[in-house]
N, C-alpha and C. Protein backbone atom coordinates (compact mmCIF):
# COMPACT_ATOMS: atom_id res chain seq x y z
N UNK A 1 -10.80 -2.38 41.07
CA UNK A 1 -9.52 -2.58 41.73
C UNK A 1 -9.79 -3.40 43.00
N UNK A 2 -9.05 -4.27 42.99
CA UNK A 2 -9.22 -4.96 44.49
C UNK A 2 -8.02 -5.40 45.37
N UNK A 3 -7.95 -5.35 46.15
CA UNK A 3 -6.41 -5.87 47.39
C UNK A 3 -7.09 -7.17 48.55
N UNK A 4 -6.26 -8.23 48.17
CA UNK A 4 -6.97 -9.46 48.98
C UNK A 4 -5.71 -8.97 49.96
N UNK A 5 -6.11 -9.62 51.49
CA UNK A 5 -5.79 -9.56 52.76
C UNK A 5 -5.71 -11.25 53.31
N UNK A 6 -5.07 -10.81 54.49
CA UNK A 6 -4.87 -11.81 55.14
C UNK A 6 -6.13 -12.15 56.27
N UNK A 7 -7.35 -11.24 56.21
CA UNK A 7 -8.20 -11.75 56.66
C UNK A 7 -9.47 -11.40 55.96
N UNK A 8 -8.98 -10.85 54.91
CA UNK A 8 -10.09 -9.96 53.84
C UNK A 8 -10.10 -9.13 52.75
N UNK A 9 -10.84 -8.84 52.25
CA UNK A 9 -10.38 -8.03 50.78
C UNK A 9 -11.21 -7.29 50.79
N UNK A 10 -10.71 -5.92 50.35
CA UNK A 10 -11.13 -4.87 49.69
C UNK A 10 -11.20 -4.33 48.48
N UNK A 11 -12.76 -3.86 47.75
CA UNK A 11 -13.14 -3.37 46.41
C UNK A 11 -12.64 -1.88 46.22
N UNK A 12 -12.50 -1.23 45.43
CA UNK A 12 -13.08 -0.29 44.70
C UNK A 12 -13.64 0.05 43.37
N UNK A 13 -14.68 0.07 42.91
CA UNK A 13 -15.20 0.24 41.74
C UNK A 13 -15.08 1.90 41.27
N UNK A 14 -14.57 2.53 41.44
CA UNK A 14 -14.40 4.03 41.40
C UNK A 14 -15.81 4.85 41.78
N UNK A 15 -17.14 4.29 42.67
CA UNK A 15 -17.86 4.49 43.28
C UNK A 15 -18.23 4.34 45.41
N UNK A 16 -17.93 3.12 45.05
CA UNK A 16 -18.05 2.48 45.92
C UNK A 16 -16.64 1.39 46.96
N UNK A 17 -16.48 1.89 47.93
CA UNK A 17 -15.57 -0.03 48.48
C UNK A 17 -16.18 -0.64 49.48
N UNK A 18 -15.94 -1.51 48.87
CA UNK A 18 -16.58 -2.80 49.72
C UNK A 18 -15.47 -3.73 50.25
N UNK A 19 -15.89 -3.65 51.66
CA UNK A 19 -15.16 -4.33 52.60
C UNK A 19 -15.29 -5.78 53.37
N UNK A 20 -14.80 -6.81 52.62
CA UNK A 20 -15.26 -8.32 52.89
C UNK A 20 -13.87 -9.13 53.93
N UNK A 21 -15.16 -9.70 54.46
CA UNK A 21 -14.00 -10.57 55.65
C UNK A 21 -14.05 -11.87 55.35
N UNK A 22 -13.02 -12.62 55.19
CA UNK A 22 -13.32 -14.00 55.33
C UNK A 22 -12.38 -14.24 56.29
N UNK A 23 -12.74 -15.78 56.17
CA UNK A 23 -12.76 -16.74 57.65
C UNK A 23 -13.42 -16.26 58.99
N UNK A 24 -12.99 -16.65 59.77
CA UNK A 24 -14.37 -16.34 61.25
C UNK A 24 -14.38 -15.20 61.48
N UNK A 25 -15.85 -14.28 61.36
CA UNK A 25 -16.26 -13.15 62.12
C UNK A 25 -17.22 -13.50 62.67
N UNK A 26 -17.84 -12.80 63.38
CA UNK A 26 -19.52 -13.33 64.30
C UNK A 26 -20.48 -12.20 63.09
N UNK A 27 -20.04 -10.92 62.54
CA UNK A 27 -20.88 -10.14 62.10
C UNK A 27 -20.87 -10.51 60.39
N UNK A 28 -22.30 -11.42 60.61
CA UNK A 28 -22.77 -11.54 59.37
C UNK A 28 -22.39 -10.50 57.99
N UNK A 29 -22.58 -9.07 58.07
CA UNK A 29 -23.03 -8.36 57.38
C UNK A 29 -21.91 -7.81 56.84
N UNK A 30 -20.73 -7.71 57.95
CA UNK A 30 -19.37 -7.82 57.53
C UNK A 30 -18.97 -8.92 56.84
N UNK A 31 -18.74 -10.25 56.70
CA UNK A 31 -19.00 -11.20 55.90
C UNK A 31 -19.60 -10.89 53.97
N UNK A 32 -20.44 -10.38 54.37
CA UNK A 32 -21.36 -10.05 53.11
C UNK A 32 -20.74 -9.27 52.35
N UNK A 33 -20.37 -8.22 52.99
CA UNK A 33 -19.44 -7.01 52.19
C UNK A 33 -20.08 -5.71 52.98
N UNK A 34 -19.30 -4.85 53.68
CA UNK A 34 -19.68 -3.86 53.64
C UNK A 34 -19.31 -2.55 52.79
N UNK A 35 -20.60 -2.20 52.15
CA UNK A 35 -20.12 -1.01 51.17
C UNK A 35 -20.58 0.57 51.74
N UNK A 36 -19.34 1.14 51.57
CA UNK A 36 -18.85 2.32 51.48
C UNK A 36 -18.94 3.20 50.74
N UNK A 37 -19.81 4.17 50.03
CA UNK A 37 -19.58 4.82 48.83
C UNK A 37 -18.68 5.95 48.75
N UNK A 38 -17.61 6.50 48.19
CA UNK A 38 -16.30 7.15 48.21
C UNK A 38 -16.83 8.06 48.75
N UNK A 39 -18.20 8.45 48.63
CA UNK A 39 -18.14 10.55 49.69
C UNK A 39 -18.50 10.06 50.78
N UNK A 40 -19.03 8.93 51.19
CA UNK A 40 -18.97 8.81 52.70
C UNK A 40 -17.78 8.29 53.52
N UNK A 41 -16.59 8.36 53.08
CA UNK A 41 -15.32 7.82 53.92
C UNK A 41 -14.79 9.34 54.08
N UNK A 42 -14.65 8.99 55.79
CA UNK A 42 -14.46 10.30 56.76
C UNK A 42 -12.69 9.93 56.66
N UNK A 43 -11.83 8.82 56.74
CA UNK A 43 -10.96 8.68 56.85
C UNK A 43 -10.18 7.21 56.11
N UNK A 44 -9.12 7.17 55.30
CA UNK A 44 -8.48 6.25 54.97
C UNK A 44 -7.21 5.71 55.61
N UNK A 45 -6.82 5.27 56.52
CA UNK A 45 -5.58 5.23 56.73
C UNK A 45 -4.80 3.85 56.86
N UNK A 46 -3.51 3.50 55.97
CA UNK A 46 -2.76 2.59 55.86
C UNK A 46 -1.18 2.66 56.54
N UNK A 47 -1.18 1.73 57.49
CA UNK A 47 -0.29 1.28 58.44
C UNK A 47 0.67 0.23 57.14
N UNK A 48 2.14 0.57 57.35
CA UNK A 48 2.51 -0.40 55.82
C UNK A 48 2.91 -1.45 57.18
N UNK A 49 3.31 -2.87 56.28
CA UNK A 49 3.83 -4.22 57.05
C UNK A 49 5.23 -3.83 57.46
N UNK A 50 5.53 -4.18 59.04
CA UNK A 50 6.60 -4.03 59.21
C UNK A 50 7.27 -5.08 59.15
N UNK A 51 8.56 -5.62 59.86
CA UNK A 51 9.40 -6.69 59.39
C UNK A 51 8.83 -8.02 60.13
N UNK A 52 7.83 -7.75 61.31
CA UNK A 52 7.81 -8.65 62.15
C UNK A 52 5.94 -8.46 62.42
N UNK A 53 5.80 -7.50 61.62
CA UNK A 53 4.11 -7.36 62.10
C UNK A 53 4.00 -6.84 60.48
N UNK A 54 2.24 -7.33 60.67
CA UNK A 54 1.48 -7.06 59.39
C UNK A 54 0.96 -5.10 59.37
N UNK A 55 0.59 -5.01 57.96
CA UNK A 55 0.40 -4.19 57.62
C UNK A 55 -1.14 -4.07 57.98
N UNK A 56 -1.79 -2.63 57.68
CA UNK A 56 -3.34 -3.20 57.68
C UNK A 56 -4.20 -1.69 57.19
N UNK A 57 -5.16 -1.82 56.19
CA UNK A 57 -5.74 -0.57 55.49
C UNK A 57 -6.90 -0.70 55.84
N UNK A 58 -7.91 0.61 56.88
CA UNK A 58 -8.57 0.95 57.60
C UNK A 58 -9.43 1.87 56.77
N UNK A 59 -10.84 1.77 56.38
CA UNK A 59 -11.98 2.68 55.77
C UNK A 59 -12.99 3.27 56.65
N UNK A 60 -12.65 4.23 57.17
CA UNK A 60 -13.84 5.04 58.35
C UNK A 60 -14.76 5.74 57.11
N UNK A 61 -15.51 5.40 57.57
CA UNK A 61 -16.85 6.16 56.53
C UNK A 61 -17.53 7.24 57.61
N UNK A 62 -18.18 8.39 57.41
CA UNK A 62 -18.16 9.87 58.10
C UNK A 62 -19.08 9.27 59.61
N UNK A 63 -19.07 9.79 60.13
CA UNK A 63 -20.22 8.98 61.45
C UNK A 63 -19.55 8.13 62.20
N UNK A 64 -18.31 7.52 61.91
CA UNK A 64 -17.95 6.58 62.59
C UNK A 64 -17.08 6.40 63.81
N UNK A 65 -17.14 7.77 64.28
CA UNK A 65 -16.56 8.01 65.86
C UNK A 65 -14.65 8.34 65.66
N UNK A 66 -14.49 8.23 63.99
CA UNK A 66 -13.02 8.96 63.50
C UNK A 66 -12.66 7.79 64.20
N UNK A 67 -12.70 6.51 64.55
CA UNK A 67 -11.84 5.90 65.25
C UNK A 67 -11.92 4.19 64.41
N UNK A 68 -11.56 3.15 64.47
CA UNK A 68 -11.82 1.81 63.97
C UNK A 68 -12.79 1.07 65.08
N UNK A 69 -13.88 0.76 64.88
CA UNK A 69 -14.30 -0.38 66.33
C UNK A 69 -14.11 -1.01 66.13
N UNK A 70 -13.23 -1.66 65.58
CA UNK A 70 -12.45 -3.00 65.93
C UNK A 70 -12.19 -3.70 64.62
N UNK A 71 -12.11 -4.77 64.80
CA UNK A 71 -11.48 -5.91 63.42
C UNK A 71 -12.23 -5.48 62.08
N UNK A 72 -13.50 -5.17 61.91
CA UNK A 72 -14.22 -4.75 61.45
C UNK A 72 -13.91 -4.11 60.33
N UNK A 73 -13.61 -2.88 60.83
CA UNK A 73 -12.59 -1.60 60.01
C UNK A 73 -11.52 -1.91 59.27
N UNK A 74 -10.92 -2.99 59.08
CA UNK A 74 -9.30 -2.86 58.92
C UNK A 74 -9.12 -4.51 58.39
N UNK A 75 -8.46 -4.40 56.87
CA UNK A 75 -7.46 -5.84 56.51
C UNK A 75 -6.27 -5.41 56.74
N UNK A 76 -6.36 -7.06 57.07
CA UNK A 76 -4.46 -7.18 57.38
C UNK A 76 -3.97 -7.76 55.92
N UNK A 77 -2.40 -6.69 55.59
CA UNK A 77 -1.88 -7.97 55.18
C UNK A 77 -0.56 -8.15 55.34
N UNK A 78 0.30 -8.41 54.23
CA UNK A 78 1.73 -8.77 54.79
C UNK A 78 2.87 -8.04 54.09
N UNK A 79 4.08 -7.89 53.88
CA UNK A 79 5.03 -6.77 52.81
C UNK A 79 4.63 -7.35 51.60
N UNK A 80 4.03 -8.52 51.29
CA UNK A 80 4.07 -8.84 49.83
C UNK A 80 3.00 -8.43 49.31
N UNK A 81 1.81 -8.38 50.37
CA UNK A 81 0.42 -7.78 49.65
C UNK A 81 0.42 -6.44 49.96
N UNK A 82 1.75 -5.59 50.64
CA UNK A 82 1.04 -4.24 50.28
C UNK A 82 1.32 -3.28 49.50
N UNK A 83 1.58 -3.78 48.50
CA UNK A 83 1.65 -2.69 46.80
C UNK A 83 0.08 -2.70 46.56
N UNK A 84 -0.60 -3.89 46.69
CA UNK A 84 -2.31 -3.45 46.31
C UNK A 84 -2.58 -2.83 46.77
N UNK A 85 -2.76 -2.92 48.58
CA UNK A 85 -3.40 -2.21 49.24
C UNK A 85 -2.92 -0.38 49.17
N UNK A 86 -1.76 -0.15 49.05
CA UNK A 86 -1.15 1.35 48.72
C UNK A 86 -1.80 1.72 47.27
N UNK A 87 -1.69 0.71 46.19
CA UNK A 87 -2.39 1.31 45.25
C UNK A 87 -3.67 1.51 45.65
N UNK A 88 -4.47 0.94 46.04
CA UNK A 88 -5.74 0.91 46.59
C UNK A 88 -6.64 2.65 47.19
N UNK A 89 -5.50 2.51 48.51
CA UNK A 89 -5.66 3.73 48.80
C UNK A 89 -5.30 4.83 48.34
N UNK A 90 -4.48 4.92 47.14
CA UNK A 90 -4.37 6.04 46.41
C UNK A 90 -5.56 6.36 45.67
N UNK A 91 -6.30 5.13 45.11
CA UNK A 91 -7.26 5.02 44.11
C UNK A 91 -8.57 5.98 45.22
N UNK A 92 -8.42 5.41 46.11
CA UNK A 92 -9.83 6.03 47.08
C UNK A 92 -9.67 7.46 47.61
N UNK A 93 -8.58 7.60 47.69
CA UNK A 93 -8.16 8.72 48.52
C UNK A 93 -8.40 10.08 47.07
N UNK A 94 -7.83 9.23 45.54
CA UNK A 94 -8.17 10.25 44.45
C UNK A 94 -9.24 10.31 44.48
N UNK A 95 -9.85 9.55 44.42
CA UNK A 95 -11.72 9.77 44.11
C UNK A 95 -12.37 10.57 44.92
N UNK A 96 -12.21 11.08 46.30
CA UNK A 96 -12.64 11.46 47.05
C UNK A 96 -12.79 13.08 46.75
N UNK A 97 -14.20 13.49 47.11
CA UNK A 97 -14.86 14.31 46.70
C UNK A 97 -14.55 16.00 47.34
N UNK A 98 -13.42 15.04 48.38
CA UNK A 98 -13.03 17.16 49.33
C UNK A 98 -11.78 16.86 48.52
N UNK A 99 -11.04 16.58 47.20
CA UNK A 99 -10.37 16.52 46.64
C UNK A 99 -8.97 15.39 47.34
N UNK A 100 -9.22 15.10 47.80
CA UNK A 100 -7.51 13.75 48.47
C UNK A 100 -7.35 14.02 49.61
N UNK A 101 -7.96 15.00 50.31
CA UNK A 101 -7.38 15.10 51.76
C UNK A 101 -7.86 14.34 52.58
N UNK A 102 -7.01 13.58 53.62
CA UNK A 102 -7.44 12.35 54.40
C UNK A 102 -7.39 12.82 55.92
N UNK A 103 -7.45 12.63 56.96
CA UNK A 103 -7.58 12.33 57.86
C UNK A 103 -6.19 11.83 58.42
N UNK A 104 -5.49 12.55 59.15
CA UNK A 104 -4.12 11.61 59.42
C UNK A 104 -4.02 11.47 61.10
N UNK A 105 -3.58 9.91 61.03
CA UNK A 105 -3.54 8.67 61.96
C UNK A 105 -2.37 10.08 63.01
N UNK A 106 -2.63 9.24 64.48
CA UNK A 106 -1.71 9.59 65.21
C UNK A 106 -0.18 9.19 65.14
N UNK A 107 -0.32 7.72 64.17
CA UNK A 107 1.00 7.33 63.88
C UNK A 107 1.88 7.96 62.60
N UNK A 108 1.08 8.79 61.73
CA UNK A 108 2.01 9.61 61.42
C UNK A 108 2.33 8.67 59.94
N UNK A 109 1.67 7.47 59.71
CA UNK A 109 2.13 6.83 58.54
C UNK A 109 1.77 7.37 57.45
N UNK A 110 0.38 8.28 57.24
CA UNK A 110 -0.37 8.90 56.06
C UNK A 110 0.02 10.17 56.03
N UNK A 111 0.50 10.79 54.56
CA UNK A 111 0.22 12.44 54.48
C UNK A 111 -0.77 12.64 53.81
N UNK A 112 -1.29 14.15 53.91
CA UNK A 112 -2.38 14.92 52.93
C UNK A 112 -2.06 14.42 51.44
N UNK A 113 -2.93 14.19 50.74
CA UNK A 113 -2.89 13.55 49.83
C UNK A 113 -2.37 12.04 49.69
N UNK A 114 -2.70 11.78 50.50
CA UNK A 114 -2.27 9.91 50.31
C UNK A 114 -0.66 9.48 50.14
N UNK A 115 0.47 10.36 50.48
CA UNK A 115 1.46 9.95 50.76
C UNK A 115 1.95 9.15 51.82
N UNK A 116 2.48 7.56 51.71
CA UNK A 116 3.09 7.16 52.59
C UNK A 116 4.50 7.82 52.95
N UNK A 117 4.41 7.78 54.28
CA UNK A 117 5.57 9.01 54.76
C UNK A 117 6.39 7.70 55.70
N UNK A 118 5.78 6.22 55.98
CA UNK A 118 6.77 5.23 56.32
C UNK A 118 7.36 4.27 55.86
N UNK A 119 8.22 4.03 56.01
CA UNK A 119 8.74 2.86 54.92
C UNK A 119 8.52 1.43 55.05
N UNK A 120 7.79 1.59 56.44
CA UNK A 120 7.46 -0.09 57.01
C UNK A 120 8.64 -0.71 57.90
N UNK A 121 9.63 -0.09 57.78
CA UNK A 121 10.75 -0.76 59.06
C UNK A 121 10.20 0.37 60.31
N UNK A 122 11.68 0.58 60.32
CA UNK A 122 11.77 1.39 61.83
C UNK A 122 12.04 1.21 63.29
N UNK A 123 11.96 1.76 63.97
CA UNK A 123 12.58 1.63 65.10
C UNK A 123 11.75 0.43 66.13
N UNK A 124 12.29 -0.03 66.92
CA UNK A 124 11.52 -1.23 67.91
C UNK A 124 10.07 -0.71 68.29
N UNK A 125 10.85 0.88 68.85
CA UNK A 125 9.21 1.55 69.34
C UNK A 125 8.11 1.73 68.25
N UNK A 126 8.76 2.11 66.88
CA UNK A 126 8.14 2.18 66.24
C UNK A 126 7.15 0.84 65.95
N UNK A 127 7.70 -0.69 65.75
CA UNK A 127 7.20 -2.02 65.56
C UNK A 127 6.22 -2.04 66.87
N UNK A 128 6.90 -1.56 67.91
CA UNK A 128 5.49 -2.10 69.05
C UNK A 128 4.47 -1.04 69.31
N UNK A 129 4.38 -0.09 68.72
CA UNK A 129 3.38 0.97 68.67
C UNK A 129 2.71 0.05 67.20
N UNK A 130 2.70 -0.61 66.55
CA UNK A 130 2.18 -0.99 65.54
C UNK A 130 1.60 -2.07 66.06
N UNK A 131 2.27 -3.23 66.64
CA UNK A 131 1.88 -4.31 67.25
C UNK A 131 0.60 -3.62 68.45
N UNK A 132 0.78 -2.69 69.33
CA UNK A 132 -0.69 -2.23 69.87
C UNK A 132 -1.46 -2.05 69.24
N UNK A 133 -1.72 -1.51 68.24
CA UNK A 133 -2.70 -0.75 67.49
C UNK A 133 -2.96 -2.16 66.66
N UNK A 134 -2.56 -2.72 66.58
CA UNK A 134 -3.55 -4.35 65.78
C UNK A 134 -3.89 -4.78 67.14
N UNK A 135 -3.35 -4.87 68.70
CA UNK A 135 -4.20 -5.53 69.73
C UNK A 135 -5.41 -4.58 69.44
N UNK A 136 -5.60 -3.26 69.95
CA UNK A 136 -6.43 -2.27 69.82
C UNK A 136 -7.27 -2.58 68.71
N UNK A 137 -7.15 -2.57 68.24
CA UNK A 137 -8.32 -3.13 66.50
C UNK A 137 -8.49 -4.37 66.60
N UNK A 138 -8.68 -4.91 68.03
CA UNK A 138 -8.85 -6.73 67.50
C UNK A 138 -8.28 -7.79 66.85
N UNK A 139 -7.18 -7.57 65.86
CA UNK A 139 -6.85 -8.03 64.65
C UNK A 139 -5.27 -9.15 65.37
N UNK A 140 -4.67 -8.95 66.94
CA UNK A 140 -3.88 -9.34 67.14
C UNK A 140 -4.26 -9.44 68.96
N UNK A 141 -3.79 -11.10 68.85
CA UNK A 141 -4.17 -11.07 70.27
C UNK A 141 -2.77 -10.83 71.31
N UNK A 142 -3.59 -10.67 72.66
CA UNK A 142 -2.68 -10.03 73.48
C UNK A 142 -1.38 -11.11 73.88
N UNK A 143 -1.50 -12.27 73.50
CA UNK A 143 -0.54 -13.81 73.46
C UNK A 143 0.32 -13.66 72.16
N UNK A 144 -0.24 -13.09 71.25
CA UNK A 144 0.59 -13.02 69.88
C UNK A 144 1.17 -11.63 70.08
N UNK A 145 0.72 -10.81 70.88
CA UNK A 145 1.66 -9.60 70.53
C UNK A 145 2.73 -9.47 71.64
N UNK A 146 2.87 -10.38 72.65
CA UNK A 146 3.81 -10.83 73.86
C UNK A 146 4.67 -11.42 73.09
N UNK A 147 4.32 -12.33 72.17
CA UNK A 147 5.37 -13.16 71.46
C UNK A 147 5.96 -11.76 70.56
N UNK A 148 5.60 -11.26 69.71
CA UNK A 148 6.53 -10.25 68.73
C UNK A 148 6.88 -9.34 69.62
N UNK A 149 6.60 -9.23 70.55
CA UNK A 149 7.13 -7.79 71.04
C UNK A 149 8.68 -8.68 71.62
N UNK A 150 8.71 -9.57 72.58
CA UNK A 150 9.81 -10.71 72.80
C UNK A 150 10.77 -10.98 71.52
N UNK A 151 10.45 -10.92 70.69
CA UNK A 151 11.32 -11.08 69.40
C UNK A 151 11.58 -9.72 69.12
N UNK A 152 10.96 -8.65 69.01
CA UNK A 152 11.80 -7.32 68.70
C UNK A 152 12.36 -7.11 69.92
N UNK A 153 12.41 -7.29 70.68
CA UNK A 153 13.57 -6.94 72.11
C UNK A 153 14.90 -7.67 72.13
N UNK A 154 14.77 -8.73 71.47
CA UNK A 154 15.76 -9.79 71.74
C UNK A 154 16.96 -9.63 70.30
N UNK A 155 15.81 -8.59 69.44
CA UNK A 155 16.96 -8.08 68.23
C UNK A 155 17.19 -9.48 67.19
């Protein structure tokens, strides 16, 4: 199973996912693919695309401080690519060996068992609590998220 991104794509072979970046990173090895094998992911969590900001599916493997360090962790993509990525994480989240239970985000988008509990719209606060959390992960700079946050204010 695989879900291409807007800065990268993610595997699952029902063993393993592997997490590949293309276009510019500095970390080689990310580039290469980093693989994950399903009992070592401490946490899965998928942010869906909102109307004005991208979506983005995050693989913490156990050890990893429960948190993303940055771009690293996490493809972006957009409302049209995220039926893969949701199938995706259903696929990983089944395989997983403490039976589906995930790890849930402070934002509240993931339930126990891999239910998306957002629909991807929502409220302004809701869009700019999303737009931080891609500055926060690297994935959105602080010039691009001045610009969307200016467009969700202006309605």
């Amino acid at each position: 199973m695989e879900a291409r991104g807007q800065n990268g794509t993610i595997t699952f072979d029902g063993a393993v996912v592997t997490v590949t970046r293309h276009g510019f990173t500095p970390l080689a090895a990310v580039r290469a693919g980093k693989r994950i094998p399903v009992g070592d992911i401490a946490e899965v969590e998928l942010r869906p695309a909102g109307a004005l900001v991208s979506g983005f599916l995050a693989i913490r493997p156990v050890g990893g401080g429960g948190r993303a360090r940055g771009a690293e962790d996490a493809i972006v993509f957009n409302r049209r690519q995220e039926p893969q990525f949701a199938a995706l994480r259903q696929a990983v989240v089944g395989h997983r060996a403490d039976g589906g239970r995930t790890a849930i985000d402070d934002g509240g988008t993931v339930a126990e068992g891999g239910e998306t509990v957002a629909d991807g719209g929502g409220t302004v606060a809701d869009e700019l609590t999303k737009l931080a959390k891609l500055v926060e992960l690297e994935l959105l700079t602080r010039e691009e998220f001045d610009e969307q946050k200016a467009k969700l204010l202006r309605g």
